[in-house]
C-alpha atoms as a PDB file:
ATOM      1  CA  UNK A   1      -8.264  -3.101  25.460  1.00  0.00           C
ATOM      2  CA  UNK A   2      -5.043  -0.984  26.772  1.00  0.00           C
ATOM      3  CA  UNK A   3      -3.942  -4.471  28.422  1.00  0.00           C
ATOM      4  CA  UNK A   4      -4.566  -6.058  24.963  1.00  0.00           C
ATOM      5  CA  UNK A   5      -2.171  -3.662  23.192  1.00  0.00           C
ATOM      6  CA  UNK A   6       0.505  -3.799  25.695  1.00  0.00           C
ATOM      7  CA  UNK A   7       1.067  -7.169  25.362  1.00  0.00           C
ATOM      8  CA  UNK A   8       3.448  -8.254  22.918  1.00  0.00           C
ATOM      9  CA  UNK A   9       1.031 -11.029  21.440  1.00  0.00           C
ATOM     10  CA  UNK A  10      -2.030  -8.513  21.309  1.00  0.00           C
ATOM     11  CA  UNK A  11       0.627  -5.611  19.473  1.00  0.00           C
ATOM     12  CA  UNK A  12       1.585  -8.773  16.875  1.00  0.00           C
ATOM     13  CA  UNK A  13      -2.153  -9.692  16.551  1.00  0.00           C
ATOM     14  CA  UNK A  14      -2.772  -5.973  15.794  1.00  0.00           C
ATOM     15  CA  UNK A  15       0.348  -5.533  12.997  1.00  0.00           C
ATOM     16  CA  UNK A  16      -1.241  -8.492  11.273  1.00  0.00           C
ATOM     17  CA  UNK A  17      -4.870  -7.481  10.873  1.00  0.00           C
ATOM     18  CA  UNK A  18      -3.671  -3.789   9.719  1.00  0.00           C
ATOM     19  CA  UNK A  19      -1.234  -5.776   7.084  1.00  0.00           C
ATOM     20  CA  UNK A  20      -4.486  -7.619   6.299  1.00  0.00           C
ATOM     21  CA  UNK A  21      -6.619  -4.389   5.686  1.00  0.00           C
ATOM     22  CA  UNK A  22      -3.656  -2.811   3.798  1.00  0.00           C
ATOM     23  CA  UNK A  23      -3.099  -5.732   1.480  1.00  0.00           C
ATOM     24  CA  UNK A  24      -6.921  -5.861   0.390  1.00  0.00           C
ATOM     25  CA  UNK A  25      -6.502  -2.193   0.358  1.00  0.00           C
ATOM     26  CA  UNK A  26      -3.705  -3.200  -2.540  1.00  0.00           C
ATOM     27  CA  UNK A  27      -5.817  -5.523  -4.635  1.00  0.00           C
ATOM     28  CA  UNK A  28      -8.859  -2.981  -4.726  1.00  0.00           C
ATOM     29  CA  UNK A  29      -6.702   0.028  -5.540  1.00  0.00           C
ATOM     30  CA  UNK A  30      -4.347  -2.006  -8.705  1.00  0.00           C
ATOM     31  CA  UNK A  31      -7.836  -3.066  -9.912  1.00  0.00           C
ATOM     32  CA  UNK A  32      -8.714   0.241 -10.441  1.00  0.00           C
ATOM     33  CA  UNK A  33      -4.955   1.413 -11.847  1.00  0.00           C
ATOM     34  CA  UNK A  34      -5.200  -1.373 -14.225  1.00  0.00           C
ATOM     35  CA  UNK A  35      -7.979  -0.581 -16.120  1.00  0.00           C
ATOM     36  CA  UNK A  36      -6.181   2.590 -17.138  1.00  0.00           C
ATOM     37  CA  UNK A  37      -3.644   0.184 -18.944  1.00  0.00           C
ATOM     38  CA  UNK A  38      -6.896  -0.902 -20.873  1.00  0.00           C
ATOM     39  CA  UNK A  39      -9.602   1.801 -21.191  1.00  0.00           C
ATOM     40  CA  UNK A  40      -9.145   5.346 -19.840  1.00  0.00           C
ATOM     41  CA  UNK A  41     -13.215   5.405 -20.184  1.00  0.00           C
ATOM     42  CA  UNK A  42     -13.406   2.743 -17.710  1.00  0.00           C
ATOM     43  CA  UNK A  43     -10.843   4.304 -14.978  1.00  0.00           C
ATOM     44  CA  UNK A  44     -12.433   7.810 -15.314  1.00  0.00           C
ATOM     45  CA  UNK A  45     -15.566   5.959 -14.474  1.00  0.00           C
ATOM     46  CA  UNK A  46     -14.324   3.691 -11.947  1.00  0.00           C
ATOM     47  CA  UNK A  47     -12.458   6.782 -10.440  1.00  0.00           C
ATOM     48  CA  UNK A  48     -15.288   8.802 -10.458  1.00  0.00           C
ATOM     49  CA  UNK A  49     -17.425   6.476  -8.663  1.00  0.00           C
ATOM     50  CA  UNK A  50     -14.386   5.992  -5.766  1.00  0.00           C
ATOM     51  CA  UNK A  51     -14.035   9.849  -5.943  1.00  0.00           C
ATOM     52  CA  UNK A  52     -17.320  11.028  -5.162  1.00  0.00           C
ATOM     53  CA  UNK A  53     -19.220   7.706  -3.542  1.00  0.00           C
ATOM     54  CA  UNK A  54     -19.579   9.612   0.104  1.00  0.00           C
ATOM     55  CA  UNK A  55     -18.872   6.123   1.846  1.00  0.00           C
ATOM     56  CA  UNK A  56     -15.775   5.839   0.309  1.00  0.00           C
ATOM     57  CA  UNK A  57     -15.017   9.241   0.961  1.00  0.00           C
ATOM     58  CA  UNK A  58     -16.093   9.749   4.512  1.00  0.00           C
ATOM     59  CA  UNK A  59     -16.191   6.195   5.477  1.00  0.00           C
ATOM     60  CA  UNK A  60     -13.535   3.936   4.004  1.00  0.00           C
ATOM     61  CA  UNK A  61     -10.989   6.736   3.370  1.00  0.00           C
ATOM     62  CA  UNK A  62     -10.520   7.895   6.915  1.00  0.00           C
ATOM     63  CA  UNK A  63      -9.934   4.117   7.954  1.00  0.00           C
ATOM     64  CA  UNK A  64      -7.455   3.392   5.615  1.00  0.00           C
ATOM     65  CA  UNK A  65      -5.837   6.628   6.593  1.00  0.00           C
ATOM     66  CA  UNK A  66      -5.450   5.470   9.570  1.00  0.00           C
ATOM     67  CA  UNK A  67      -4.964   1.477   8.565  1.00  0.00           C
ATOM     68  CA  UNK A  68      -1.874   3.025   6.789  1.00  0.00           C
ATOM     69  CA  UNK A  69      -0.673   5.200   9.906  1.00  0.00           C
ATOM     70  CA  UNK A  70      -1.773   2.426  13.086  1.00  0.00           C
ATOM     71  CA  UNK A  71       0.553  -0.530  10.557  1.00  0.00           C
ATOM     72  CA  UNK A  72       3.517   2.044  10.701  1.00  0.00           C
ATOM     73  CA  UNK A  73       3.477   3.332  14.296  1.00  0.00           C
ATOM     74  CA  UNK A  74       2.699  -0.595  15.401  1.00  0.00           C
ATOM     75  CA  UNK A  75       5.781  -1.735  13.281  1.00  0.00           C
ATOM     76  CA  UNK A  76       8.068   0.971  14.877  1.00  0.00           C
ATOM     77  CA  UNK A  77       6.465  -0.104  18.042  1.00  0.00           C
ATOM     78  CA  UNK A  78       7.423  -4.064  17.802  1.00  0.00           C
ATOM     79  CA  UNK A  79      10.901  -2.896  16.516  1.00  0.00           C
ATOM     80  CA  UNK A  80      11.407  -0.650  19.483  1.00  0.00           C
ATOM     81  CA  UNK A  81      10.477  -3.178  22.009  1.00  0.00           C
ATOM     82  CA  UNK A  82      11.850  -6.086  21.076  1.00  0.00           C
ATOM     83  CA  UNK A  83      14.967  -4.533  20.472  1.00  0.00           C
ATOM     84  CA  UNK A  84      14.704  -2.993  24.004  1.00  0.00           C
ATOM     85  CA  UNK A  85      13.825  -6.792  25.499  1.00  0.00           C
ATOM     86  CA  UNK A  86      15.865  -9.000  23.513  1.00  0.00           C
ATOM     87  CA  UNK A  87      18.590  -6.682  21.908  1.00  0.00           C
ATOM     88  CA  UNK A  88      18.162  -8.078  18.477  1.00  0.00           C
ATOM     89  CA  UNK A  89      15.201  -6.781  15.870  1.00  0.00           C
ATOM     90  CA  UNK A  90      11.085  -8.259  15.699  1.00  0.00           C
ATOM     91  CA  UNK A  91      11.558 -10.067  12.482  1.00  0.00           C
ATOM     92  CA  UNK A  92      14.642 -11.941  13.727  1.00  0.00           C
ATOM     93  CA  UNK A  93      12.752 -13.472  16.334  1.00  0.00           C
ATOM     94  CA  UNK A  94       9.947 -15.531  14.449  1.00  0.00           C
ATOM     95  CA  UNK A  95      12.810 -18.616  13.748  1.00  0.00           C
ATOM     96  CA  UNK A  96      14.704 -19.791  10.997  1.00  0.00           C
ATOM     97  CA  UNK A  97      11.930 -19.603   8.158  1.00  0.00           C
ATOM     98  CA  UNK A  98      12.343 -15.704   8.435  1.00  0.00           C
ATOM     99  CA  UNK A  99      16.584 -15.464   8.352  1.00  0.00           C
ATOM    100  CA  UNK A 100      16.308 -13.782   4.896  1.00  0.00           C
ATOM    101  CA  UNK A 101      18.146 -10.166   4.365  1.00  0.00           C
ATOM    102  CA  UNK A 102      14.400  -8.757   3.697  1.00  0.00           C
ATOM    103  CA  UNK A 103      13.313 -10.301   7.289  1.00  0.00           C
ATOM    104  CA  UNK A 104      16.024  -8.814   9.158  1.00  0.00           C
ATOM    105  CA  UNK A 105      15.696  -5.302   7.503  1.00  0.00           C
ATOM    106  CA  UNK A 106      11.594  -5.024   7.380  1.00  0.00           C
ATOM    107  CA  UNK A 107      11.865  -1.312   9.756  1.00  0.00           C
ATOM    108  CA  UNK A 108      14.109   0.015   6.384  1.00  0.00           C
ATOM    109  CA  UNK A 109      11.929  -1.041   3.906  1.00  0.00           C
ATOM    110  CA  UNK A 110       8.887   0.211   5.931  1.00  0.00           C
ATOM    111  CA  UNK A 111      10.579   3.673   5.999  1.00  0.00           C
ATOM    112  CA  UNK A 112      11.185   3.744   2.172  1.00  0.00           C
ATOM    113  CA  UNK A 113       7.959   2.777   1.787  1.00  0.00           C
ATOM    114  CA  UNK A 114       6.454   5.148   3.993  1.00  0.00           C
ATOM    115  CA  UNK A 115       8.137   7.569   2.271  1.00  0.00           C
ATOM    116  CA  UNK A 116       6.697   6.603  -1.304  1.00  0.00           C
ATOM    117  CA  UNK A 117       3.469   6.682   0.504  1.00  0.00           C
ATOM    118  CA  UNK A 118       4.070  10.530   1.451  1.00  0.00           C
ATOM    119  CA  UNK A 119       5.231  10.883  -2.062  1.00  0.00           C
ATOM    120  CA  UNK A 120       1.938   9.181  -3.671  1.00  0.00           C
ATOM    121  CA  UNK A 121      -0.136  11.584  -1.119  1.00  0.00           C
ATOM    122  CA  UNK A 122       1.444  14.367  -2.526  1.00  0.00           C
ATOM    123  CA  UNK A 123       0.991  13.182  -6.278  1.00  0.00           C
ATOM    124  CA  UNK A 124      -2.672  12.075  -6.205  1.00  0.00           C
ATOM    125  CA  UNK A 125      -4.357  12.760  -2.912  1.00  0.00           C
ATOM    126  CA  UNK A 126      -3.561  16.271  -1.747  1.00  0.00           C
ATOM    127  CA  UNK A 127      -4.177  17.325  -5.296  1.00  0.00           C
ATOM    128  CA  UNK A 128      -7.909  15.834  -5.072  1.00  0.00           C
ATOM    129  CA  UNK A 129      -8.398  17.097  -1.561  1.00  0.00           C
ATOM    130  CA  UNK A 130      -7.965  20.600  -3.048  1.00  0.00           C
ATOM    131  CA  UNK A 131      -9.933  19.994  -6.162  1.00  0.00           C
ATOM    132  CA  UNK A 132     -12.519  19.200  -3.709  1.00  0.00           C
ATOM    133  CA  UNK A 133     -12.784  21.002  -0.747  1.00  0.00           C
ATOM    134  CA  UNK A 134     -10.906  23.996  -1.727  1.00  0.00           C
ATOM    135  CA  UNK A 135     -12.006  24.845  -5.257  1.00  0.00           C
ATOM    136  CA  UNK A 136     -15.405  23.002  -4.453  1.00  0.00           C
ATOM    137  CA  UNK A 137     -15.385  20.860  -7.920  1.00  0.00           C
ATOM    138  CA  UNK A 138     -16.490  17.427  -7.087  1.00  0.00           C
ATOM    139  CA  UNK A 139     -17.704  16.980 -10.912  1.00  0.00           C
ATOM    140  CA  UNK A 140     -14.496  15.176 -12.076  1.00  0.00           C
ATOM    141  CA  UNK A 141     -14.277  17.655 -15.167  1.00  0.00           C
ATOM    142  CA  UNK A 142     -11.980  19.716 -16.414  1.00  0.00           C
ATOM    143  CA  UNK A 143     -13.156  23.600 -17.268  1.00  0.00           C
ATOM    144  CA  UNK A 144     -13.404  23.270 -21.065  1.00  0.00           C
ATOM    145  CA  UNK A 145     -12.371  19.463 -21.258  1.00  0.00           C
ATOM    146  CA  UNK A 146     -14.709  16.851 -21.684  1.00  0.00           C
ATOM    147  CA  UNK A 147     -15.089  13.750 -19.666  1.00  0.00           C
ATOM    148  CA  UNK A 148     -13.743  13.297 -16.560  1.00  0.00           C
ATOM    149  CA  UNK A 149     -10.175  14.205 -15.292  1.00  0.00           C
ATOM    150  CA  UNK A 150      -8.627  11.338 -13.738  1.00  0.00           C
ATOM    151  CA  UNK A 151      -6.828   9.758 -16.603  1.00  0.00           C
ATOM    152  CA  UNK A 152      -5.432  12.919 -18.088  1.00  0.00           C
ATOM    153  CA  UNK A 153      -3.955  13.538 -14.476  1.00  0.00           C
ATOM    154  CA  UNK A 154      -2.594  10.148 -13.924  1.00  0.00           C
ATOM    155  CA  UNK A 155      -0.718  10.168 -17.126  1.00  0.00           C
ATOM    156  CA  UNK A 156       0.687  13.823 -16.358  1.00  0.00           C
ATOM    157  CA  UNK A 157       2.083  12.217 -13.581  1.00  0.00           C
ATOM    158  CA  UNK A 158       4.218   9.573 -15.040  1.00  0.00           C
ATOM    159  CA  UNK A 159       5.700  12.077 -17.496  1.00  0.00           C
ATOM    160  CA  UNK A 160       9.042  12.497 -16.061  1.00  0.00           C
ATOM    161  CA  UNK A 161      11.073   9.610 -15.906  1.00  0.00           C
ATOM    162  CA  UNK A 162      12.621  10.406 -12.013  1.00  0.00           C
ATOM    163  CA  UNK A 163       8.803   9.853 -10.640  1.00  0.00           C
ATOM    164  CA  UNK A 164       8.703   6.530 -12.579  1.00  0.00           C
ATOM    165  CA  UNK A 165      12.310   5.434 -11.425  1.00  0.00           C
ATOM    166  CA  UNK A 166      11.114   6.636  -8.000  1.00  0.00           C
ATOM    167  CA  UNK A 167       7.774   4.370  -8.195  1.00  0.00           C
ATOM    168  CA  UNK A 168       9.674   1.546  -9.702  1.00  0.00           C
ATOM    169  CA  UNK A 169      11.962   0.819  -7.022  1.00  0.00           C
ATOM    170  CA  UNK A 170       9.663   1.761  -4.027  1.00  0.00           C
ATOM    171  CA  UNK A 171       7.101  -0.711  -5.770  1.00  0.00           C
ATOM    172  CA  UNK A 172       9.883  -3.863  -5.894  1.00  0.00           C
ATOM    173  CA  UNK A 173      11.407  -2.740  -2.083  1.00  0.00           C
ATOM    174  CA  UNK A 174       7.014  -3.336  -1.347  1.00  0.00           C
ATOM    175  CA  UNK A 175       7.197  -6.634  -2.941  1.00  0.00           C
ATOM    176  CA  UNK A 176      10.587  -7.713  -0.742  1.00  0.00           C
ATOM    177  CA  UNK A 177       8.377  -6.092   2.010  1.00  0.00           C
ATOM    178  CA  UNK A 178       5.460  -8.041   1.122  1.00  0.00           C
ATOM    179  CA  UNK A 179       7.357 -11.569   0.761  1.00  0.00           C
ATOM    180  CA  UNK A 180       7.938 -11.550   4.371  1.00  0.00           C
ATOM    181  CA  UNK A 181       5.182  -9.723   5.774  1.00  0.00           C
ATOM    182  CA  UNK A 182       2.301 -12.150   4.119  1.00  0.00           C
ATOM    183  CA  UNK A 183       3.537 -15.370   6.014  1.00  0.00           C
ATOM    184  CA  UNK A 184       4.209 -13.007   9.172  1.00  0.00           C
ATOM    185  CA  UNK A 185       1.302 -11.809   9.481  1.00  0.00           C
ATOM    186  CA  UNK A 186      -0.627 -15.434   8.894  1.00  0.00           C
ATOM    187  CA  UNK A 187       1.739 -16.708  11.584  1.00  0.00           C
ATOM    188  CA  UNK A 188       0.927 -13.995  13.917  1.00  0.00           C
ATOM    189  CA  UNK A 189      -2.554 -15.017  14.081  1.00  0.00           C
ATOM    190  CA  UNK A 190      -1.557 -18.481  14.547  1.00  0.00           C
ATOM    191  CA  UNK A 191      -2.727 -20.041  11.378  1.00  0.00           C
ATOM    192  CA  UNK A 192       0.491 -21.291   9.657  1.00  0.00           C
ATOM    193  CA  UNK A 193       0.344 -24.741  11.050  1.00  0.00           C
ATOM    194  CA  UNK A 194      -0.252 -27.200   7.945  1.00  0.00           C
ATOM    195  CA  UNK A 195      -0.616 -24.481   5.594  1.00  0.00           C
ATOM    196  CA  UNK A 196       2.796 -23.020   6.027  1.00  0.00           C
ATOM    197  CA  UNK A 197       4.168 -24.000   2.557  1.00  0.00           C
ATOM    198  CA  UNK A 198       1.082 -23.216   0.544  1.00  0.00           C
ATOM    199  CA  UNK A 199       0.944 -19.551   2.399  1.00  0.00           C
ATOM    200  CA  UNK A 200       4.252 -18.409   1.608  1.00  0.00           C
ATOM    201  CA  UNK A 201       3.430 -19.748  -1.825  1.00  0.00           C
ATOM    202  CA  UNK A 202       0.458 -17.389  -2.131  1.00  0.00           C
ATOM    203  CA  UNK A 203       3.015 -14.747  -0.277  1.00  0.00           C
ATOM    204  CA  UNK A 204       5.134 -14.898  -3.345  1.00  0.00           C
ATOM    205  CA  UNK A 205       2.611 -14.554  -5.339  1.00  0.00           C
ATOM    206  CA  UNK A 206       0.650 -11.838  -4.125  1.00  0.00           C
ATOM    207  CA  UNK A 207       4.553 -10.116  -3.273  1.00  0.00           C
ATOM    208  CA  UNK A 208       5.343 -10.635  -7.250  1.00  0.00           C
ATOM    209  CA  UNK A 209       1.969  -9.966  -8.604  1.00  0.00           C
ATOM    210  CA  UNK A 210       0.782  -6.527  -6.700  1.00  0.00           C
ATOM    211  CA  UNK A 211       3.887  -4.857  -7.256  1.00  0.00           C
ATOM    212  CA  UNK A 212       4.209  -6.125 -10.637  1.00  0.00           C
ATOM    213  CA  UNK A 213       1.127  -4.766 -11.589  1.00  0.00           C
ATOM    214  CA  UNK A 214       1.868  -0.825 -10.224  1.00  0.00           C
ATOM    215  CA  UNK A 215       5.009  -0.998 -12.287  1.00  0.00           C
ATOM    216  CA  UNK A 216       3.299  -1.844 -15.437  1.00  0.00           C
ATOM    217  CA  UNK A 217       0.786   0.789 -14.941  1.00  0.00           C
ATOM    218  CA  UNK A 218       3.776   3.722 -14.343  1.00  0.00           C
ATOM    219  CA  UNK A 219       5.840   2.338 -17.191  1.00  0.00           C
ATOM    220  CA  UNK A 220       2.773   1.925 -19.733  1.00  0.00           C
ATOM    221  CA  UNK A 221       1.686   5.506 -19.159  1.00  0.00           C
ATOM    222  CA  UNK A 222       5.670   7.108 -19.232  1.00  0.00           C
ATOM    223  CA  UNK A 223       5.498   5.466 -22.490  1.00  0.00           C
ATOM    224  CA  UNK A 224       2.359   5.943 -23.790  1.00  0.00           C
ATOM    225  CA  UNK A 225       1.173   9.639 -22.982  1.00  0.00           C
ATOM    226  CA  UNK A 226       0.215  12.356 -25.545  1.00  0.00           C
END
């Protein structure tokens, strides 16, 4: 397995399935987000269910914890390296079809976005974490408020305007991070050949459409809280 990771195929091979994980992480978590655009019954349920469901909680959340973490390190790993080798960055070295600005620059994006990520941790998760654990409340209700607590908080967040600004732009440098890294990753595993124009079709769609979505849900609750 150490050989496996120390080559620079098996450390590719690796960056790809974590950007797999982490981009059906993305789908799963906007379709519950969304439903707060629509029904703020629904996403208290739906958030309830993801909040308290002990596989999520003690089984899908540590892995994505570390999906999130392994993706980063690994990226900083193949930028490192091939810099080291080759004296020019990881993304310039997969050919012509990835000469964009956003190809050349994926290590800065990665770091904003790795920052937002810090950000969101500090907006939504360690919040919950000390809901949970500390105060022991796993009920999902407010003292005194009825029904559960999860869309009141998420539209406290996107009060002030700098958060939304903040989540705005980290949510369209994803997307420019997402146009490259969907055909990358494909390529790393070696299954571009043939399909090469359809996947970076469905690249710039998923880049345009998951980003997209997050910004609608900030801007729809800046404007639209009580």
């Amino acid at each position: 397995m150490s050989g496996f990771f120390n080559s620079s195929i098996g450390r590719k091979v690796a960056m790809a399935l974590s950007a797999f994980f982490l981009m059906f992480f993305l789908i799963i978590h906007l379709a519950v987000n969304i439903t707060s655009v629509f029904s703020a019954d629904a996403f208290n349920e739906l958030s309830h269910f993801m909040g308290t469901n002990p596989l999520v909680q003690f089984a899908l959340q540590p892995v994505l914890i570390f999906g999130v973490v392994f993706h980063f390190v690994m990226g900083f790993v193949l930028e490192l390296r091939n810099k080291k080798a080759n004296g020019v960055a990881y993304a310039k070295n997969n050919g012509a079809a990835n000469s964009t600005w956003m190809s050349r620059n994926m290590i800065y994006s990665g770091l904003v976005i790795l920052a937002f990520i810090i950000i969101h941790f500090i907006d939504f998760w360690f919040p919950e974490l000390n809901t949970k654990y500390i105060q022991g409340d796993w009920s999902g209700v407010h003292e005194g408020i009825d029904g559960y607590r999860y869309f009141h908080e998420l539209q406290e967040k996107f009060i002030p305007i700098w958060r939304v600004a903040a989540y705005v732009v980290a949510f369209v440098l994803l997307g420019l991070h997402l146009a490259h890294g969907f055909t990358s990753a494909f390529q790393s595993m070696g299954v571009t050949a043939g399909r090469k124009k359809t996947l970076q079709n469905i690249g710039k769609a998923y880049s345009i459409i998951i980003p997209l979505g997050f910004i609608v849900v900030a801007l729809f609750h800046h404007l639209n809280h009580h």
